[in-house]
C-alpha atoms as a PDB file:
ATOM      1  CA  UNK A   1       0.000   0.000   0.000  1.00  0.00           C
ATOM      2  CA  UNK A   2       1.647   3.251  -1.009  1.00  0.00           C
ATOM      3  CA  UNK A   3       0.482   6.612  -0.395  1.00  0.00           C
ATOM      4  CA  UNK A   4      -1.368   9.039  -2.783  1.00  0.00           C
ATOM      5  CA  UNK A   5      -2.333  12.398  -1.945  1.00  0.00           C
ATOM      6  CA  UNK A   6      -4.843  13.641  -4.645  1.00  0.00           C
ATOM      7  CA  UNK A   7      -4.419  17.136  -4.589  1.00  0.00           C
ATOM      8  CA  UNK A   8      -0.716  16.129  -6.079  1.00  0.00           C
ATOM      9  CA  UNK A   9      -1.293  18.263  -9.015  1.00  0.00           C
ATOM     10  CA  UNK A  10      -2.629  21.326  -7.208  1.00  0.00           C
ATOM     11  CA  UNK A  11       0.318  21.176  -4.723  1.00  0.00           C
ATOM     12  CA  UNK A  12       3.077  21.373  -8.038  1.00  0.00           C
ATOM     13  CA  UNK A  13       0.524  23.748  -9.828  1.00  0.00           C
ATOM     14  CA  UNK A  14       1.312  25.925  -6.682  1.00  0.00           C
ATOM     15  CA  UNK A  15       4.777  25.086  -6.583  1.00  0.00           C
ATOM     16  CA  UNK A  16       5.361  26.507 -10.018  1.00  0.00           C
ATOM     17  CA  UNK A  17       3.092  29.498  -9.233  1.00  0.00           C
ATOM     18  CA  UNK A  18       5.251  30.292  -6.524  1.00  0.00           C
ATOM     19  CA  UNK A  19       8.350  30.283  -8.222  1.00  0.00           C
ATOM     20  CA  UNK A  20       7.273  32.070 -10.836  1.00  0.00           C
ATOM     21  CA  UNK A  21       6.397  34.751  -8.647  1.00  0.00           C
ATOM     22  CA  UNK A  22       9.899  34.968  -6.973  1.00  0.00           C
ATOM     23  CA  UNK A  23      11.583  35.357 -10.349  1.00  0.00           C
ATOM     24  CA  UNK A  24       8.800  37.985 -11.298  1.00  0.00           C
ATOM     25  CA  UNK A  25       9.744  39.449  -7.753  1.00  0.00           C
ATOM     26  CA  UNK A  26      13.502  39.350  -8.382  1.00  0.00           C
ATOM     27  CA  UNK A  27      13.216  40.658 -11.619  1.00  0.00           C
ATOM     28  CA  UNK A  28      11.156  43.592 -10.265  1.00  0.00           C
ATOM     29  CA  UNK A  29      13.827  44.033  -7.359  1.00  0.00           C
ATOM     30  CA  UNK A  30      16.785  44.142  -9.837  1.00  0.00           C
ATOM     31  CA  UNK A  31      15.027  47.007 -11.562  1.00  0.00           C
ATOM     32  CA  UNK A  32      14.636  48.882  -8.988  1.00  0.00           C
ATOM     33  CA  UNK A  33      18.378  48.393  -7.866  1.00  0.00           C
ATOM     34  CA  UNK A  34      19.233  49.681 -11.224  1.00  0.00           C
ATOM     35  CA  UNK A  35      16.988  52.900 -10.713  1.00  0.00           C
ATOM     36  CA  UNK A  36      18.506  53.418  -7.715  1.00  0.00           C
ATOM     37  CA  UNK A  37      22.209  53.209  -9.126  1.00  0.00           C
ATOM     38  CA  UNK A  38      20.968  54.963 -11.770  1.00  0.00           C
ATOM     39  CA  UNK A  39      19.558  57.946  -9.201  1.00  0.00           C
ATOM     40  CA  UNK A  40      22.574  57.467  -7.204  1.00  0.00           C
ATOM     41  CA  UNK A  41      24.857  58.204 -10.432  1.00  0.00           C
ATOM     42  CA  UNK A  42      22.860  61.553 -10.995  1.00  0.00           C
ATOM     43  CA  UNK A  43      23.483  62.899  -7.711  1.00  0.00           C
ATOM     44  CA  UNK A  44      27.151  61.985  -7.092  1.00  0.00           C
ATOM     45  CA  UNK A  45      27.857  63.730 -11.223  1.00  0.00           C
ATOM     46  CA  UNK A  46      25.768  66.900  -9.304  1.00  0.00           C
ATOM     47  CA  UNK A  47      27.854  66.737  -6.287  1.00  0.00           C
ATOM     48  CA  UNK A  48      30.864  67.043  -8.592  1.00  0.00           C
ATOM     49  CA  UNK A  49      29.664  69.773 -10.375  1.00  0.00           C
ATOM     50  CA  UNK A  50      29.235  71.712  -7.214  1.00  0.00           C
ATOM     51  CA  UNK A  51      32.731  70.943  -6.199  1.00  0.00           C
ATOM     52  CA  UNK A  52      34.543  71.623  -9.420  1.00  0.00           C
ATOM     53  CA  UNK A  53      32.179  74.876  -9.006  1.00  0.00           C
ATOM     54  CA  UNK A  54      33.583  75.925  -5.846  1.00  0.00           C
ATOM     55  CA  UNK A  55      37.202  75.045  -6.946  1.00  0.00           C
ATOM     56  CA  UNK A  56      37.578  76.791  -9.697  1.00  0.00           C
ATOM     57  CA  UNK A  57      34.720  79.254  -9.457  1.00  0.00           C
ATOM     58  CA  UNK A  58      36.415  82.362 -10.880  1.00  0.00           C
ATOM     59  CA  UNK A  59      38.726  80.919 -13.565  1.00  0.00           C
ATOM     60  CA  UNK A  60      35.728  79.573 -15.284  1.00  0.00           C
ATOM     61  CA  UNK A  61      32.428  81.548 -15.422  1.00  0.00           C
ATOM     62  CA  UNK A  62      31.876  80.575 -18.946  1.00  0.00           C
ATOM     63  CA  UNK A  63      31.992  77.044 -17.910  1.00  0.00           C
ATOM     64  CA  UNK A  64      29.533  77.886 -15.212  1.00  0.00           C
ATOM     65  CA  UNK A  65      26.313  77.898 -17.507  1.00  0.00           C
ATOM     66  CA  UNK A  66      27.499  74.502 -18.790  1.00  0.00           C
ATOM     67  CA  UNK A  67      27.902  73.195 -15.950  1.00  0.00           C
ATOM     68  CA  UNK A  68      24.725  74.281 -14.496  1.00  0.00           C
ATOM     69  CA  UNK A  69      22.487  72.804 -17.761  1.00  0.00           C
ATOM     70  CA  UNK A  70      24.152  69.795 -16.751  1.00  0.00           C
ATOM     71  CA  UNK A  71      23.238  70.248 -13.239  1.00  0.00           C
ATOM     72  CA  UNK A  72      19.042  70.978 -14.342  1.00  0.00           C
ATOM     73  CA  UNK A  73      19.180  68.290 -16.449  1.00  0.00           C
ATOM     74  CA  UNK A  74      20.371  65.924 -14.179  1.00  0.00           C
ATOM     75  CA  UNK A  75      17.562  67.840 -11.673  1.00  0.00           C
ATOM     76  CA  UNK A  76      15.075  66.447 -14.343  1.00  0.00           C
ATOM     77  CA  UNK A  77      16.851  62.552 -14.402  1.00  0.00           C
ATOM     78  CA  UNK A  78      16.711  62.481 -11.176  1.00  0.00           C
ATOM     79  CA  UNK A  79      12.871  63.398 -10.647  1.00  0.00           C
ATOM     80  CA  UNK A  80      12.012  60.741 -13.336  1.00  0.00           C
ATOM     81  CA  UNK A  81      13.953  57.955 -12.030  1.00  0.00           C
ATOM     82  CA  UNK A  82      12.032  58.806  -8.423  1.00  0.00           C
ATOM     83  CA  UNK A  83       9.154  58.812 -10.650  1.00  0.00           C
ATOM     84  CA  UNK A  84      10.085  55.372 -11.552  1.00  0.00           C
ATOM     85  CA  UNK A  85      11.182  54.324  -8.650  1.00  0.00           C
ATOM     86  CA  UNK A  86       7.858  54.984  -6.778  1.00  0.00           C
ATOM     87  CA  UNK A  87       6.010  52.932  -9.617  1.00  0.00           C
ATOM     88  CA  UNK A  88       8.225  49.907  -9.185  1.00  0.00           C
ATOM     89  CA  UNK A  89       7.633  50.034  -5.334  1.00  0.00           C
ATOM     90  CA  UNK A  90       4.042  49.690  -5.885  1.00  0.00           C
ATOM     91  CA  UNK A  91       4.827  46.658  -8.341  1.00  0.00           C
ATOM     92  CA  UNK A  92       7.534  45.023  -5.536  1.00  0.00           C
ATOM     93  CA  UNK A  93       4.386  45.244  -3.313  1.00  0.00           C
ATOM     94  CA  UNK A  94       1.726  43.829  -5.258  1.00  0.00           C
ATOM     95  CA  UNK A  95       3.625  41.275  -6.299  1.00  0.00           C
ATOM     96  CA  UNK A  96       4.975  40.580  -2.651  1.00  0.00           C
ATOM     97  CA  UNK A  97       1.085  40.042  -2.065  1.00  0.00           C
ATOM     98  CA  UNK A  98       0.518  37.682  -4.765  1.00  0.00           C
ATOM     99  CA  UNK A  99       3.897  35.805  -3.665  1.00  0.00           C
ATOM    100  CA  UNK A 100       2.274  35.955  -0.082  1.00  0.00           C
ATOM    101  CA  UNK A 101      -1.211  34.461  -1.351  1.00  0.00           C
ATOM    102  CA  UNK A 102       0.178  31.578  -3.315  1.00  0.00           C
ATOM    103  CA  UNK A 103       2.363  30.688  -0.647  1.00  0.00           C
ATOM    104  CA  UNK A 104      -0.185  30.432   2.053  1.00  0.00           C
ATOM    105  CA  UNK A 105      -2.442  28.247  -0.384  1.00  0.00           C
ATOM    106  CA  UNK A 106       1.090  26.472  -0.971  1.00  0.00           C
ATOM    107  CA  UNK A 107       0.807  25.759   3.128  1.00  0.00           C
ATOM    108  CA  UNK A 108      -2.330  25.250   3.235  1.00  0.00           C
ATOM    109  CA  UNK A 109      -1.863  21.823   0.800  1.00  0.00           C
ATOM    110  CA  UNK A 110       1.027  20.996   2.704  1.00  0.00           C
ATOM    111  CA  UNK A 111      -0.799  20.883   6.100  1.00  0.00           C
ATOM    112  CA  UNK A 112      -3.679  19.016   4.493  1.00  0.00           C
ATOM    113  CA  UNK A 113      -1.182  16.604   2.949  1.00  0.00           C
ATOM    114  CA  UNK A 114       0.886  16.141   5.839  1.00  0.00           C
ATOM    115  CA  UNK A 115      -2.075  15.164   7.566  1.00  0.00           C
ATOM    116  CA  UNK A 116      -3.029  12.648   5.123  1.00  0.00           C
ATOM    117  CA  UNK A 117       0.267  11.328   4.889  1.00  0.00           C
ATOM    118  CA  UNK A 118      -0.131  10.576   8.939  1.00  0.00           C
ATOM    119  CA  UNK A 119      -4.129   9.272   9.002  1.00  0.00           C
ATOM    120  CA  UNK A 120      -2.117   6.719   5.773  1.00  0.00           C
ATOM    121  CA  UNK A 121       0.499   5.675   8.189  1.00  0.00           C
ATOM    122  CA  UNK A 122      -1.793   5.245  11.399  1.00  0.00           C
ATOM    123  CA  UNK A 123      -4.290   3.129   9.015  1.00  0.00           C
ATOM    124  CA  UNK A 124      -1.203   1.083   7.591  1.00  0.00           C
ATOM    125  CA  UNK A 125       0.110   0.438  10.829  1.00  0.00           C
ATOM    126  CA  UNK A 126      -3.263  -0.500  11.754  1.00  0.00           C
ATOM    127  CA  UNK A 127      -3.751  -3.024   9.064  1.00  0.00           C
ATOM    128  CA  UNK A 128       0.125  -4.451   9.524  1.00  0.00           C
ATOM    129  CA  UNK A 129      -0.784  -5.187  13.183  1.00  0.00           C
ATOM    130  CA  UNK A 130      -4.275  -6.842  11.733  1.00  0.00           C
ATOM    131  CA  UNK A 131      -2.359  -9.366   9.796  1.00  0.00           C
ATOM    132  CA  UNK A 132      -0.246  -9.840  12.745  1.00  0.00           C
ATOM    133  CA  UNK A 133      -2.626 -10.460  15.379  1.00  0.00           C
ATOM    134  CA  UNK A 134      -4.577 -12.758  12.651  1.00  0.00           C
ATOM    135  CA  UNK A 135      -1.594 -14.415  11.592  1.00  0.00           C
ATOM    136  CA  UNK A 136      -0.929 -15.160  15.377  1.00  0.00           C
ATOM    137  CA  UNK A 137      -4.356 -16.520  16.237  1.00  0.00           C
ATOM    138  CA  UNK A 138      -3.895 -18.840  13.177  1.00  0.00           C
ATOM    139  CA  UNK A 139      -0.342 -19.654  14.899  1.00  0.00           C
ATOM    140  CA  UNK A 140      -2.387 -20.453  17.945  1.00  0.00           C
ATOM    141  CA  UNK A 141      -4.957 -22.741  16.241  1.00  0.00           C
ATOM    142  CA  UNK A 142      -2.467 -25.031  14.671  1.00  0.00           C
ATOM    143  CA  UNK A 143      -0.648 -25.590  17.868  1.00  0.00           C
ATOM    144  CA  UNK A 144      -3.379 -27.065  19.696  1.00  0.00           C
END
């Protein structure tokens, strides 16, 4: 007697859902890493500008408009990649609830075939110490 738990196919349907999920979830986190680097790349070149502003603030006022387009324009990167950034946050959380649904329901089969899998060995050990006891009393009969 072997065991079969019949919701087999619904616990590997949720297995796949479930790692599907996590590699929609990682791909969502590694763009958001990128926007981040990308955002952190914008204001480390502004930083520089200001420095290289301070330095050599004199010696180069024509070089000051230039750097200062370059300074608004990374002022406008920088507010779209926050724009971005807030719209994959909202993603990484929806899809953090999906991951979270699927993996209770994932639990939820797990439980009920754990439990199964224990009422299967209870019954077998049941019906092994059946044969036993009826393979004694036959023992029994054929002595006397």
């Amino acid at each position: 007697m072997k065991f079969k738990f019949r919701l087999e196919k619904a616990s590997r349907f949720f297995d796949q859902r479930e790692m599907a999920k996590k590699l929609e979830l990682a791909n969502v986190m590694a763009q958001l890493n990128r926007l981040k680097m990308e955002l952190q790349k914008f204001e480390n070149e502004n930083r520089e500008v200001f420095n290289q502003n301070s330095r050599v603030q004199t010696v180069a006022a024509p070089w000051i408009k230039v750097w200062m387009d370059r300074v608004e324009a990374n002022l406008a990167d920088i507010k779209r990649v926050q724009t971005e950034i807030e719209s994959v946050l909202e993603i990484v959380e929806i899809k953090k609830m999906e991951l979270s649904a699927i993996s209770k329901r994932k639990k939820a089969l797990e439980k009920v075939k754990d439990k199964r899998l224990a009422e299967f060995k209870i019954q077998k050990s049941r019906a092994e110490q059946k044969k036993l006891d009826e393979n004694y009393q036959i023992l029994e009969l054929t002595k006397e």
